[in-house]
PDB file of N, CA and C in Angstrom:
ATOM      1  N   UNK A   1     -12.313  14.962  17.191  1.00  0.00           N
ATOM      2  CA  UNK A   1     -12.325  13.568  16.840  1.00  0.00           C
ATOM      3  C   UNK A   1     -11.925  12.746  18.057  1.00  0.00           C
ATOM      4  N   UNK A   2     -12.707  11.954  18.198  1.00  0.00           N
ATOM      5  CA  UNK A   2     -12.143  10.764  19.311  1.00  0.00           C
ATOM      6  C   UNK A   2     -11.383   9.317  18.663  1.00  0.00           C
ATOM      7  N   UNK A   3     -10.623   8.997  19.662  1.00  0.00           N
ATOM      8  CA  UNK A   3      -9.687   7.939  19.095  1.00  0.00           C
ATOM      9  C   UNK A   3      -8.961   7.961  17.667  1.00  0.00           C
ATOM     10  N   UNK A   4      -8.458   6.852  16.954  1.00  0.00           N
ATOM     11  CA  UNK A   4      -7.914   6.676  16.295  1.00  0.00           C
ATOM     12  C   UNK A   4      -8.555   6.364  14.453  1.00  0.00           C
ATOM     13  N   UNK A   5      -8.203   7.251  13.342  1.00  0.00           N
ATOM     14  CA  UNK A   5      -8.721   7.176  11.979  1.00  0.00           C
ATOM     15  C   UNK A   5      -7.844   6.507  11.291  1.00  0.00           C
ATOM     16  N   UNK A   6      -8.063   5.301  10.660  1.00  0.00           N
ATOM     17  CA  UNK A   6      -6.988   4.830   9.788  1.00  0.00           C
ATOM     18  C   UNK A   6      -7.228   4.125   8.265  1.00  0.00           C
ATOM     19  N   UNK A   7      -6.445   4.158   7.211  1.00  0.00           N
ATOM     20  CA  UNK A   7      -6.537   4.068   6.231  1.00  0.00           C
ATOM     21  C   UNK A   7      -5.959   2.653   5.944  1.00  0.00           C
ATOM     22  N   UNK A   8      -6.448   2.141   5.562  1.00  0.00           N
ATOM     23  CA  UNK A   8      -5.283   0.342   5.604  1.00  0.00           C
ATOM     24  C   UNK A   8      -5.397  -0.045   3.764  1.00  0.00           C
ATOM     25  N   UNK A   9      -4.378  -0.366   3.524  1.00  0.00           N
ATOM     26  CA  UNK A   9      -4.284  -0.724   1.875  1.00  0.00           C
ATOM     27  C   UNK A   9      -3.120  -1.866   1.699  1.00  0.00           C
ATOM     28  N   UNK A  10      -4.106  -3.035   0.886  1.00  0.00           N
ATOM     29  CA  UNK A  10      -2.629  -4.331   0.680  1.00  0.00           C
ATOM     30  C   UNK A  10      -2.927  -4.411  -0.161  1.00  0.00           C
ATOM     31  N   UNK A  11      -1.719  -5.447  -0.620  1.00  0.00           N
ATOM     32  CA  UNK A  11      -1.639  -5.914  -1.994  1.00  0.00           C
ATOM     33  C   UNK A  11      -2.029  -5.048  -3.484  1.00  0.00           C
ATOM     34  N   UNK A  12      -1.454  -4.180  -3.678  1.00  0.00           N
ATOM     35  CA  UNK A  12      -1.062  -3.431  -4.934  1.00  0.00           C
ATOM     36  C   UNK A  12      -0.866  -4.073  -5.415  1.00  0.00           C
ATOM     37  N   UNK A  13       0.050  -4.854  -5.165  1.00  0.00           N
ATOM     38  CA  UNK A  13       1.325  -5.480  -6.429  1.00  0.00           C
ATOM     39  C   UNK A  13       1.443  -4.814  -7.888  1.00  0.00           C
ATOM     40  N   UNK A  14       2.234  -3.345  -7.820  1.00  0.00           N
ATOM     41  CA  UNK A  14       2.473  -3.018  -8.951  1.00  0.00           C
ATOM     42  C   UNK A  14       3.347  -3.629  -9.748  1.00  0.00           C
ATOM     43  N   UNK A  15       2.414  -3.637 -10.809  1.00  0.00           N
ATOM     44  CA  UNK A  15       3.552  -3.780 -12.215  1.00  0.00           C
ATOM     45  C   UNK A  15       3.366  -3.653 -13.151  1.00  0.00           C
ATOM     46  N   UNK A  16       2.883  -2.059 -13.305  1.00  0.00           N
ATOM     47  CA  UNK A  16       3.233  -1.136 -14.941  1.00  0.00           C
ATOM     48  C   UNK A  16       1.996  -1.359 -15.601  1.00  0.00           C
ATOM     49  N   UNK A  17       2.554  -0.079 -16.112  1.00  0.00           N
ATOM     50  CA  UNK A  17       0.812   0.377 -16.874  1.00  0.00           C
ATOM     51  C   UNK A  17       0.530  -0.928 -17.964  1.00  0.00           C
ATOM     52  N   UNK A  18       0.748  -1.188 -18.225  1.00  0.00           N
ATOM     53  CA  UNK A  18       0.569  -2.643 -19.356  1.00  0.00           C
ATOM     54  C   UNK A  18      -0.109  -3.813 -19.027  1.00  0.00           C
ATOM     55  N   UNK A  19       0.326  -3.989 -17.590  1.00  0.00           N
ATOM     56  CA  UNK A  19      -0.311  -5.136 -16.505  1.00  0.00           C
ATOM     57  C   UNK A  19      -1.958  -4.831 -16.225  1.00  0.00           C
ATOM     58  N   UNK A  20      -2.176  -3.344 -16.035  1.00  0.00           N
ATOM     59  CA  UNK A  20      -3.553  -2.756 -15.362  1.00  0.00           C
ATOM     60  C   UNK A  20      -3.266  -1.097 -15.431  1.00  0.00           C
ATOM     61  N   UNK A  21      -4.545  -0.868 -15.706  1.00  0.00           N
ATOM     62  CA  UNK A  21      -4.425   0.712 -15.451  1.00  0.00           C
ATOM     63  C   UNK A  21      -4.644   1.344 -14.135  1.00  0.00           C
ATOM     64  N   UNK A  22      -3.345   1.949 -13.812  1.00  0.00           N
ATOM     65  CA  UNK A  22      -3.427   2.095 -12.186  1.00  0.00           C
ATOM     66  C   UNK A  22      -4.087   3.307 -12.152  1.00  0.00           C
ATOM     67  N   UNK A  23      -4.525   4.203 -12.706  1.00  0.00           N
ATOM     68  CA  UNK A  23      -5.649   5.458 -12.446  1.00  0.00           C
ATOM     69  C   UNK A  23      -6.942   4.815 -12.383  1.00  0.00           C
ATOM     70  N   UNK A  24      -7.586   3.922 -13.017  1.00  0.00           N
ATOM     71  CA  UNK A  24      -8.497   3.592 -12.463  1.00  0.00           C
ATOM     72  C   UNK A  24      -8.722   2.772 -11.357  1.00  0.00           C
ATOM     73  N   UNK A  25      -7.497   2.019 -10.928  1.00  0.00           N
ATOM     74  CA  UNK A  25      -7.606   1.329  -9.675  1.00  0.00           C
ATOM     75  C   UNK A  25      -7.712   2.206  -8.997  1.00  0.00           C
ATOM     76  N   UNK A  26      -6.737   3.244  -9.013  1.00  0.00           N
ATOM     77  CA  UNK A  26      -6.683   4.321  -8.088  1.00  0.00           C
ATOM     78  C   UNK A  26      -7.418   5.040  -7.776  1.00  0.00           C
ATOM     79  N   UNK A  27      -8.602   5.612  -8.835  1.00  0.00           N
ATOM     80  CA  UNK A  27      -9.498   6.258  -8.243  1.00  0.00           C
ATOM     81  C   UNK A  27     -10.382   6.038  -7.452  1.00  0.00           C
ATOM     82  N   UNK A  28     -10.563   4.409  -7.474  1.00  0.00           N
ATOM     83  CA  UNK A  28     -11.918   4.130  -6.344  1.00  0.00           C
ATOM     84  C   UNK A  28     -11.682   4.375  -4.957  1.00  0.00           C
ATOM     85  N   UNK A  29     -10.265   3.972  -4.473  1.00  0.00           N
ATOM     86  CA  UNK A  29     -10.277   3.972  -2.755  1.00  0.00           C
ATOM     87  C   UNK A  29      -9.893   5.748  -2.719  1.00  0.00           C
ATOM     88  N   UNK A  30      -9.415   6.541  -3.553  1.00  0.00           N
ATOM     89  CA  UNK A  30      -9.430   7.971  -3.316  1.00  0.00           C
ATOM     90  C   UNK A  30     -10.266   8.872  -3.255  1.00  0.00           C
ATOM     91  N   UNK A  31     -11.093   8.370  -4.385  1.00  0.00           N
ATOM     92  CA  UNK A  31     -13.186   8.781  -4.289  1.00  0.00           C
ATOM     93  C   UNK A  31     -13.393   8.892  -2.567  1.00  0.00           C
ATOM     94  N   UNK A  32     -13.741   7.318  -2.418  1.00  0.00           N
ATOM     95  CA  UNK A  32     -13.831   7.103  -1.263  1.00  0.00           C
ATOM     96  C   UNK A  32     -13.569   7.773  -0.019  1.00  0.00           C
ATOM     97  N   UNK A  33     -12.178   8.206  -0.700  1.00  0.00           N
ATOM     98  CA  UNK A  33     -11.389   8.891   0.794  1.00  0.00           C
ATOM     99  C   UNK A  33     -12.160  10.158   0.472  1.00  0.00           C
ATOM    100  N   UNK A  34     -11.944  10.999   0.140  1.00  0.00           N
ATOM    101  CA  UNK A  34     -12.698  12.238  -0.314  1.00  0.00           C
ATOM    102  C   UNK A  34     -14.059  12.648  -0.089  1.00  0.00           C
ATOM    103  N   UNK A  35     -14.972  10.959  -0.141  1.00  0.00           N
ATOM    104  CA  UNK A  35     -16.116  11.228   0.411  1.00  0.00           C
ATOM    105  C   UNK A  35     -16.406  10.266   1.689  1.00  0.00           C
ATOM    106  N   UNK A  36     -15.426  10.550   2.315  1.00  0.00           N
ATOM    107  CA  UNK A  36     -15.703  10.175   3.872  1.00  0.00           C
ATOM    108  C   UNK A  36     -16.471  10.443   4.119  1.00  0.00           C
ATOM    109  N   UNK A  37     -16.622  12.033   4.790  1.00  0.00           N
ATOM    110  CA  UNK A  37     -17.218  12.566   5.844  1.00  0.00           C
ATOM    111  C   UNK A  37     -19.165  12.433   5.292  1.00  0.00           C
ATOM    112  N   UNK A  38     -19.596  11.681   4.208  1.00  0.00           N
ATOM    113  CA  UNK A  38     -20.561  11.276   4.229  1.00  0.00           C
ATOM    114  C   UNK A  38     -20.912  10.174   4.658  1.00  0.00           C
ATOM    115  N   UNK A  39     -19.784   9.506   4.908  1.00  0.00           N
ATOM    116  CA  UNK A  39     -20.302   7.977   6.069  1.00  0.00           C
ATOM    117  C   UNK A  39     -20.110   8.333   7.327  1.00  0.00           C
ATOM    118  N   UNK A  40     -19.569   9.486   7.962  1.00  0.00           N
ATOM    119  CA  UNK A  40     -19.101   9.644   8.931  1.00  0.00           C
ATOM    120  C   UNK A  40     -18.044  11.053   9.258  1.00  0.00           C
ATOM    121  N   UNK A  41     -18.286  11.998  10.021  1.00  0.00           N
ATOM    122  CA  UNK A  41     -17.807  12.957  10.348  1.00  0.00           C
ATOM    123  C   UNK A  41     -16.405  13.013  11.020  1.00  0.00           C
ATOM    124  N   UNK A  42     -15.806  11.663  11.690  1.00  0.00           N
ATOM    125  CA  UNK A  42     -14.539  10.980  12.332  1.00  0.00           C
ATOM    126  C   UNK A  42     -13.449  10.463  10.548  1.00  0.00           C
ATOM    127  N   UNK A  43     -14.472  10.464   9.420  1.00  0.00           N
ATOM    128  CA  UNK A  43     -13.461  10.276   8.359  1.00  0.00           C
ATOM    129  C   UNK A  43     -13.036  11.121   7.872  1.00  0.00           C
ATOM    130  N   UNK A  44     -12.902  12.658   8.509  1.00  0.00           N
ATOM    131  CA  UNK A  44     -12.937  14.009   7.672  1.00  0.00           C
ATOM    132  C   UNK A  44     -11.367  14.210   7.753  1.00  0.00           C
ATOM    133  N   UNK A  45     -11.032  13.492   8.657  1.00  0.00           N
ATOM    134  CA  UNK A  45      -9.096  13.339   8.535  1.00  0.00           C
ATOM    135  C   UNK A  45      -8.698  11.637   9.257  1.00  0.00           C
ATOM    136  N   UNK A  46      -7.658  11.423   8.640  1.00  0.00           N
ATOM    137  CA  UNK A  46      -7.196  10.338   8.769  1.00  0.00           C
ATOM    138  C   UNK A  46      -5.722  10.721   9.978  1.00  0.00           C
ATOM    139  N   UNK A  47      -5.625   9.628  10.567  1.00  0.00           N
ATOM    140  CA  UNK A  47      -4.435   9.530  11.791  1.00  0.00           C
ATOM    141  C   UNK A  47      -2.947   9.176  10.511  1.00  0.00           C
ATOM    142  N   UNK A  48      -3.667   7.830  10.394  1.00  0.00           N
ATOM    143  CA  UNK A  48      -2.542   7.330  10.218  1.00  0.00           C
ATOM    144  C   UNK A  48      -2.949   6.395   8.986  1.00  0.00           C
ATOM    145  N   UNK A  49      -1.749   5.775   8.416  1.00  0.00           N
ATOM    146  CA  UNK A  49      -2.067   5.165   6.454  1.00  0.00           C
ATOM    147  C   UNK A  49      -0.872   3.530   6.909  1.00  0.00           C
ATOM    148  N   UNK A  50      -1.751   2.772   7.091  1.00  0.00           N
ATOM    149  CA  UNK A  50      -1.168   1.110   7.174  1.00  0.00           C
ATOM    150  C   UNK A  50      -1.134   0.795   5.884  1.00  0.00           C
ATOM    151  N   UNK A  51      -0.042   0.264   5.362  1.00  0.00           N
ATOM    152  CA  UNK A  51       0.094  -0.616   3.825  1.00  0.00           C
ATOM    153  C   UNK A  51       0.695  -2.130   4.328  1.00  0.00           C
ATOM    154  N   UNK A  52       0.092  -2.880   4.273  1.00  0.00           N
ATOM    155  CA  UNK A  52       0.462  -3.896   5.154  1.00  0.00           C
ATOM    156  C   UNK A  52       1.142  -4.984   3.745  1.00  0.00           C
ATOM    157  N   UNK A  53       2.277  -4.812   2.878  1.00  0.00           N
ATOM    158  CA  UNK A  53       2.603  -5.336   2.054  1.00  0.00           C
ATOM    159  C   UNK A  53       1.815  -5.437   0.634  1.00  0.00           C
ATOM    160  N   UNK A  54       3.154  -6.256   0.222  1.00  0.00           N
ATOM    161  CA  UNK A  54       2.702  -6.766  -1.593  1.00  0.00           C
ATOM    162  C   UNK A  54       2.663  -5.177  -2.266  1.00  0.00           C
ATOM    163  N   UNK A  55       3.434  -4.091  -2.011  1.00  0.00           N
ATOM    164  CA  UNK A  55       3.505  -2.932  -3.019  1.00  0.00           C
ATOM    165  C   UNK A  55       4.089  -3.422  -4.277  1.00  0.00           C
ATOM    166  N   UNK A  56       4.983  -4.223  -4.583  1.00  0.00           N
ATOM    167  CA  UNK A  56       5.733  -4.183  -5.650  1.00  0.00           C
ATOM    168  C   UNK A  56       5.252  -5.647  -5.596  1.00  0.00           C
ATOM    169  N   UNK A  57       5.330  -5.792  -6.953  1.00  0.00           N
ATOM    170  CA  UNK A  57       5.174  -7.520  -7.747  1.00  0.00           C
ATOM    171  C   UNK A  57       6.365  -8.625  -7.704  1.00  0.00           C
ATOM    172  N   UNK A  58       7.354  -7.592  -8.207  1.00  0.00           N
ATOM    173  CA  UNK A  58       8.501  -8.938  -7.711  1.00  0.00           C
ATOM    174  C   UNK A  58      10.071  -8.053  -7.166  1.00  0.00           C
ATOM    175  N   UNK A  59       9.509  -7.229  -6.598  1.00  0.00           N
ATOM    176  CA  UNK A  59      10.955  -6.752  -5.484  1.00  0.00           C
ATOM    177  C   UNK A  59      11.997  -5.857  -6.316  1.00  0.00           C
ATOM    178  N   UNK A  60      11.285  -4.845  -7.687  1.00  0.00           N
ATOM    179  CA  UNK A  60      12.064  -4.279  -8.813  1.00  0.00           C
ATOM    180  C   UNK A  60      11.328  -3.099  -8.124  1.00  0.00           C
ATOM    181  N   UNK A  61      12.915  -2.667  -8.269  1.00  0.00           N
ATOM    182  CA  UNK A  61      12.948  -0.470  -7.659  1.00  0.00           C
ATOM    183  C   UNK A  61      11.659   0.134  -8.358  1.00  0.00           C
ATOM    184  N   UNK A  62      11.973  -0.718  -9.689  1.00  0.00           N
ATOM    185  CA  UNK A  62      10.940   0.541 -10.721  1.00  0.00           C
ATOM    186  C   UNK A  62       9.465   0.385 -10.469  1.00  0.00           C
ATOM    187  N   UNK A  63       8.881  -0.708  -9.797  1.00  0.00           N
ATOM    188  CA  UNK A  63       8.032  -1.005  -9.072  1.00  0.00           C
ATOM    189  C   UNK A  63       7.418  -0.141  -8.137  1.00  0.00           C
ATOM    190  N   UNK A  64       8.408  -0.399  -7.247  1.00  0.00           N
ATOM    191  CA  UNK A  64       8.017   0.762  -5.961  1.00  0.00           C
ATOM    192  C   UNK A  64       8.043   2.308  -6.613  1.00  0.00           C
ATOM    193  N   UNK A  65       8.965   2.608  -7.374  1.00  0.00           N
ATOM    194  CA  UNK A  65       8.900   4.002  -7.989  1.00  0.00           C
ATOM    195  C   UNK A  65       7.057   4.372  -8.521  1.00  0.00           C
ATOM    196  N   UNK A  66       6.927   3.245  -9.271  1.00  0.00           N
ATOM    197  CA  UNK A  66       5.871   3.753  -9.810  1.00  0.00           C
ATOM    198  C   UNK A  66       4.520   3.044  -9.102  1.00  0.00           C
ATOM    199  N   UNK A  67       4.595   2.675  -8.143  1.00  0.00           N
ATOM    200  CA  UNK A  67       3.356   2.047  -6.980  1.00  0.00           C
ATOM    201  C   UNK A  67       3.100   3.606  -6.180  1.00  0.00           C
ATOM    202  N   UNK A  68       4.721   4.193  -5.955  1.00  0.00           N
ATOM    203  CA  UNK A  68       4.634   5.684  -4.794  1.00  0.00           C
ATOM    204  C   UNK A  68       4.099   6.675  -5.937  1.00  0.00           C
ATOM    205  N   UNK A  69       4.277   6.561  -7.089  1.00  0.00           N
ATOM    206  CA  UNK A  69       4.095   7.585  -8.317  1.00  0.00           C
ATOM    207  C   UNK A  69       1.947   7.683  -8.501  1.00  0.00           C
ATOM    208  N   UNK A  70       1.896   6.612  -8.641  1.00  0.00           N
ATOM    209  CA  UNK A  70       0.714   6.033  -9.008  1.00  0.00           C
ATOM    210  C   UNK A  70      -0.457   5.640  -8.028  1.00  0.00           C
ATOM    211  N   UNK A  71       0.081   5.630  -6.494  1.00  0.00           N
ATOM    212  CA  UNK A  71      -1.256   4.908  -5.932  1.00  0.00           C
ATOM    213  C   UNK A  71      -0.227   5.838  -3.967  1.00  0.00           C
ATOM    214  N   UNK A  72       0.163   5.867  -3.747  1.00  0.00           N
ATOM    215  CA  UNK A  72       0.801   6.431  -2.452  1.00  0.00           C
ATOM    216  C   UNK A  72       0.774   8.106  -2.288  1.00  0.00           C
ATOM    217  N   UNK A  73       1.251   8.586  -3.484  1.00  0.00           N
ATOM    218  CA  UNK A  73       1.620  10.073  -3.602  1.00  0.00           C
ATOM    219  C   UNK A  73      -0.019  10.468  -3.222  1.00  0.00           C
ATOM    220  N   UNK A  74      -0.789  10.397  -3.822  1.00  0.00           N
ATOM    221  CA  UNK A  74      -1.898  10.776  -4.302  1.00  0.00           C
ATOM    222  C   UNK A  74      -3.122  10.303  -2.390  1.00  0.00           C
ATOM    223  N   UNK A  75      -2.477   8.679  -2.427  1.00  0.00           N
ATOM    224  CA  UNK A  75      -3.561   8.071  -1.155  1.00  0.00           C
ATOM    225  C   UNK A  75      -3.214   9.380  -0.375  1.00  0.00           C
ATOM    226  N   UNK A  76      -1.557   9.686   0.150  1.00  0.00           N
ATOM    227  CA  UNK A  76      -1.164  10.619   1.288  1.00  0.00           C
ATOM    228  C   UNK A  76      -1.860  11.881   1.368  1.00  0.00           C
ATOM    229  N   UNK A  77      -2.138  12.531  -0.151  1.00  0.00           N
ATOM    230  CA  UNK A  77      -2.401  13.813  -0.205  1.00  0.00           C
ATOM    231  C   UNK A  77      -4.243  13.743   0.267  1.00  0.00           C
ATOM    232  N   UNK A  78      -4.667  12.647  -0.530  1.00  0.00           N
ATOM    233  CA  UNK A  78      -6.532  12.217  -0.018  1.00  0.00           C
ATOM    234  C   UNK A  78      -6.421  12.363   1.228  1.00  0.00           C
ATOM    235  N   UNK A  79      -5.493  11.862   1.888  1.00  0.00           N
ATOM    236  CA  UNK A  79      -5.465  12.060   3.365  1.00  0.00           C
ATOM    237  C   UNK A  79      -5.119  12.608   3.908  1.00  0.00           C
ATOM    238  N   UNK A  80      -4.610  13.617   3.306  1.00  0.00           N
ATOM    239  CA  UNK A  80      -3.686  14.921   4.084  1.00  0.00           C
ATOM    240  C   UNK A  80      -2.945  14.248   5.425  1.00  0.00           C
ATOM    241  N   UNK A  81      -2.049  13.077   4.659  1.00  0.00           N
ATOM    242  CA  UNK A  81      -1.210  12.776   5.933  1.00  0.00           C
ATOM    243  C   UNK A  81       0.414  12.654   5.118  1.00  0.00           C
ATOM    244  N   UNK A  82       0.963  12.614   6.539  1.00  0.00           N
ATOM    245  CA  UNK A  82       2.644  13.363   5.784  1.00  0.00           C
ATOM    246  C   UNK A  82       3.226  11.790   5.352  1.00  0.00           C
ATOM    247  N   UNK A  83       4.037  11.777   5.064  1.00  0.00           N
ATOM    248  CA  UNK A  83       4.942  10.131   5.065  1.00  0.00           C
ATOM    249  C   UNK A  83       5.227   9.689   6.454  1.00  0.00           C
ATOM    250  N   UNK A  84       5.631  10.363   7.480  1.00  0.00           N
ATOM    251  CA  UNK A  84       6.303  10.676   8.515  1.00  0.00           C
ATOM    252  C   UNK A  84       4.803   9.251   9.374  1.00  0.00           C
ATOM    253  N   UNK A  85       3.092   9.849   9.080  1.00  0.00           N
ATOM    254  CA  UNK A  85       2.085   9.146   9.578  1.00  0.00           C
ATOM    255  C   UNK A  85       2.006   7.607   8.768  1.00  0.00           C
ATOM    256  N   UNK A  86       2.826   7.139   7.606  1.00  0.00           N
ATOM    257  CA  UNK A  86       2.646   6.638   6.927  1.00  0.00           C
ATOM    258  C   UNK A  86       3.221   4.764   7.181  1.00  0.00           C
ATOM    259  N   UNK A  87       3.097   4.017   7.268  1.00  0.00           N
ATOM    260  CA  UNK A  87       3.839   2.822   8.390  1.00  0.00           C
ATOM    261  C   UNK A  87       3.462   1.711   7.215  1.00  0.00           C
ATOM    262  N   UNK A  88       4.986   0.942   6.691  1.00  0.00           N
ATOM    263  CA  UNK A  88       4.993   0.218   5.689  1.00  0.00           C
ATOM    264  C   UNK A  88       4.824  -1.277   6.267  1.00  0.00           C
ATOM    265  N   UNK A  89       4.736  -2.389   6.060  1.00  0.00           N
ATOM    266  CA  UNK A  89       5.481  -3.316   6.066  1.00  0.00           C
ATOM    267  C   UNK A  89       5.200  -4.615   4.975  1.00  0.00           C
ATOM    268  N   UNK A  90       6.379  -4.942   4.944  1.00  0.00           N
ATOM    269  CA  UNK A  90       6.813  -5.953   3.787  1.00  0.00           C
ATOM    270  C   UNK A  90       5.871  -6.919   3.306  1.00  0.00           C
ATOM    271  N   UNK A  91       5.574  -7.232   2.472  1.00  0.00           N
ATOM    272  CA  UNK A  91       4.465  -8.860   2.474  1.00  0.00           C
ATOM    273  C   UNK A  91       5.537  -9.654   1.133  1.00  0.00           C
ATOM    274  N   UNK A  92       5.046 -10.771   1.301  1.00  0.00           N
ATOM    275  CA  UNK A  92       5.705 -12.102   0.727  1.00  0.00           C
ATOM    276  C   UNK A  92       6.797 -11.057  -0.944  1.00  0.00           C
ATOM    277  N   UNK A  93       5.904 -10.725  -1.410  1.00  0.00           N
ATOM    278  CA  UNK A  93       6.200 -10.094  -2.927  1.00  0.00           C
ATOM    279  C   UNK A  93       7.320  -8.820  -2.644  1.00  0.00           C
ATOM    280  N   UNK A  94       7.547  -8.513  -1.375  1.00  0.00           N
ATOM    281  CA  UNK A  94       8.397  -7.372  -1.025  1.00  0.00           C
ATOM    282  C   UNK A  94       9.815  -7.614  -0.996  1.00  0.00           C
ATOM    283  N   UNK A  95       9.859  -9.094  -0.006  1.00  0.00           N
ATOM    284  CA  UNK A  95      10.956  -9.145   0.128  1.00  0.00           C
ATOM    285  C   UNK A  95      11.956 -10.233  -0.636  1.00  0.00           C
ATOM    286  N   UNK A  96      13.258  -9.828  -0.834  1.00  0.00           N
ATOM    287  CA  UNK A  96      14.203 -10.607  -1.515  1.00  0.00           C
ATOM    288  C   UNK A  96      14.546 -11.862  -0.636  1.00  0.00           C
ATOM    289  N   UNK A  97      14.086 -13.158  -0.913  1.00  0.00           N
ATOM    290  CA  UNK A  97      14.124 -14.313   0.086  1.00  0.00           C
ATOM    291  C   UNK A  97      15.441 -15.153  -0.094  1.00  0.00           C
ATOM    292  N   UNK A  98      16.262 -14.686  -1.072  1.00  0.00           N
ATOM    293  CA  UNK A  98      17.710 -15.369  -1.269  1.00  0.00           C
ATOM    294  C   UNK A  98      18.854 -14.883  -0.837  1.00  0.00           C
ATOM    295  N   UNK A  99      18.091 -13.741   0.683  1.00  0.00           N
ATOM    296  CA  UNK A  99      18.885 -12.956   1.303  1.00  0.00           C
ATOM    297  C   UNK A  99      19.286 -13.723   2.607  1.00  0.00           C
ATOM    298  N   UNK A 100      18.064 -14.381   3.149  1.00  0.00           N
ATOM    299  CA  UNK A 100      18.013 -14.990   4.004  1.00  0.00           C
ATOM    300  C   UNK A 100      17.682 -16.642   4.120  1.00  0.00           C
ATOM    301  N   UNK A 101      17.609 -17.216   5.232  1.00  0.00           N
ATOM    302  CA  UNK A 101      17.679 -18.729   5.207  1.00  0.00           C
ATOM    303  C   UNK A 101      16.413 -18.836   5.443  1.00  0.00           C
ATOM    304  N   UNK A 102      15.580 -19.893   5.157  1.00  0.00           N
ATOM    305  CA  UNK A 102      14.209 -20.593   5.630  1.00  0.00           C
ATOM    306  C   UNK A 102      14.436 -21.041   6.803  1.00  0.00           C
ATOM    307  N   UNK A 103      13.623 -21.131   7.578  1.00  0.00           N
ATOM    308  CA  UNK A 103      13.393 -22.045   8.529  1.00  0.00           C
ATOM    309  C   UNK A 103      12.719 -23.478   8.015  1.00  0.00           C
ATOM    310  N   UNK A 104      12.219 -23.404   6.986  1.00  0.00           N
ATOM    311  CA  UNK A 104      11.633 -24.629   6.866  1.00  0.00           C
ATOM    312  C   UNK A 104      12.276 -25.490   5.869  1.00  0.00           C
ATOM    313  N   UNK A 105      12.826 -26.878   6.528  1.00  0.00           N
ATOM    314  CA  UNK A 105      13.919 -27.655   5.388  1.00  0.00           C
ATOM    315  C   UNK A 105      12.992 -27.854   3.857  1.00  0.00           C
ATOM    316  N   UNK A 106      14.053 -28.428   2.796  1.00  0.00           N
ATOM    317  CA  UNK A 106      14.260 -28.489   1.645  1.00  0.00           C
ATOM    318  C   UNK A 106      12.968 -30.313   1.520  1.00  0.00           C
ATOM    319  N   UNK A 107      11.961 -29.684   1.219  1.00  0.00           N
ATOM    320  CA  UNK A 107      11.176 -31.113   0.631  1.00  0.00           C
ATOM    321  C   UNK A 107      12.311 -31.776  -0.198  1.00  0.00           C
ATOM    322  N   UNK A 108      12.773 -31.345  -1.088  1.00  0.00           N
ATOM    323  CA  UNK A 108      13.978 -32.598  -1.907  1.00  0.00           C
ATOM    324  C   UNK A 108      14.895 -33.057  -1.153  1.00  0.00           C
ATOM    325  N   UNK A 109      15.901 -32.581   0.178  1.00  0.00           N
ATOM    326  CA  UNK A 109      16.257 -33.057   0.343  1.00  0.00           C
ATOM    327  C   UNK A 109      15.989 -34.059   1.711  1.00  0.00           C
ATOM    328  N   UNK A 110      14.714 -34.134   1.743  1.00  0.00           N
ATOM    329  CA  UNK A 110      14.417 -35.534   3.068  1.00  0.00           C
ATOM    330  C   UNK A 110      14.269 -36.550   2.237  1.00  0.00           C
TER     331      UNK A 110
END
């Protein structure tokens, strides 16, 4: 393989089987993965797995439990890549914002 194979996935936003059925979301981009190497012989393994935010809906553990249960466990194994290849980062729905300060002042109070 030359250069770099990568898998990129946003916005999940899990939240529970009641909201959406996550096996069928899930099966389309895992199909997919599985039948790479018919678009291309460089998709027959993946480098590396980008989740570029929005896993969880509103920043609840049980969220992420069941986003890694339901849609991660399964992407890693399609890809036969370890966690270790796996590179998270936060989007708006991730993070707890009453942790930190805005930069941008208060419309009510100008």
């Amino acid at each position: 393989m030359s250069g770099l194979t990568w898998h990129h996935i946003s916005d999940w936003l899990q939240k529970g089987k009641k909201e959406f059925d996550c096996q069928v979301i899930q099966a389309a981009p895992i199909r997919d993965i599985r039948g790479g190497t018919a678009i291309g012989p460089d998709l027959s393994m993946m480098d590396i797995i980008i989740s570029s935010g929005n896993i969880a809906c509103s920043k609840k553990s049980e969220e992420y439990d069941a986003a890694k249960r339901d849609l991660l466990d399964s992407l890693l194994k399609a890809c036969d890549v370890g966690p270790h290849r796996h590179f998270m980062v936060p989007g708006s729905h991730d993070m707890d914002r009453t942790v930190f300060e805005t930069s941008v002042p208060d419309q009510e109070a100008s």
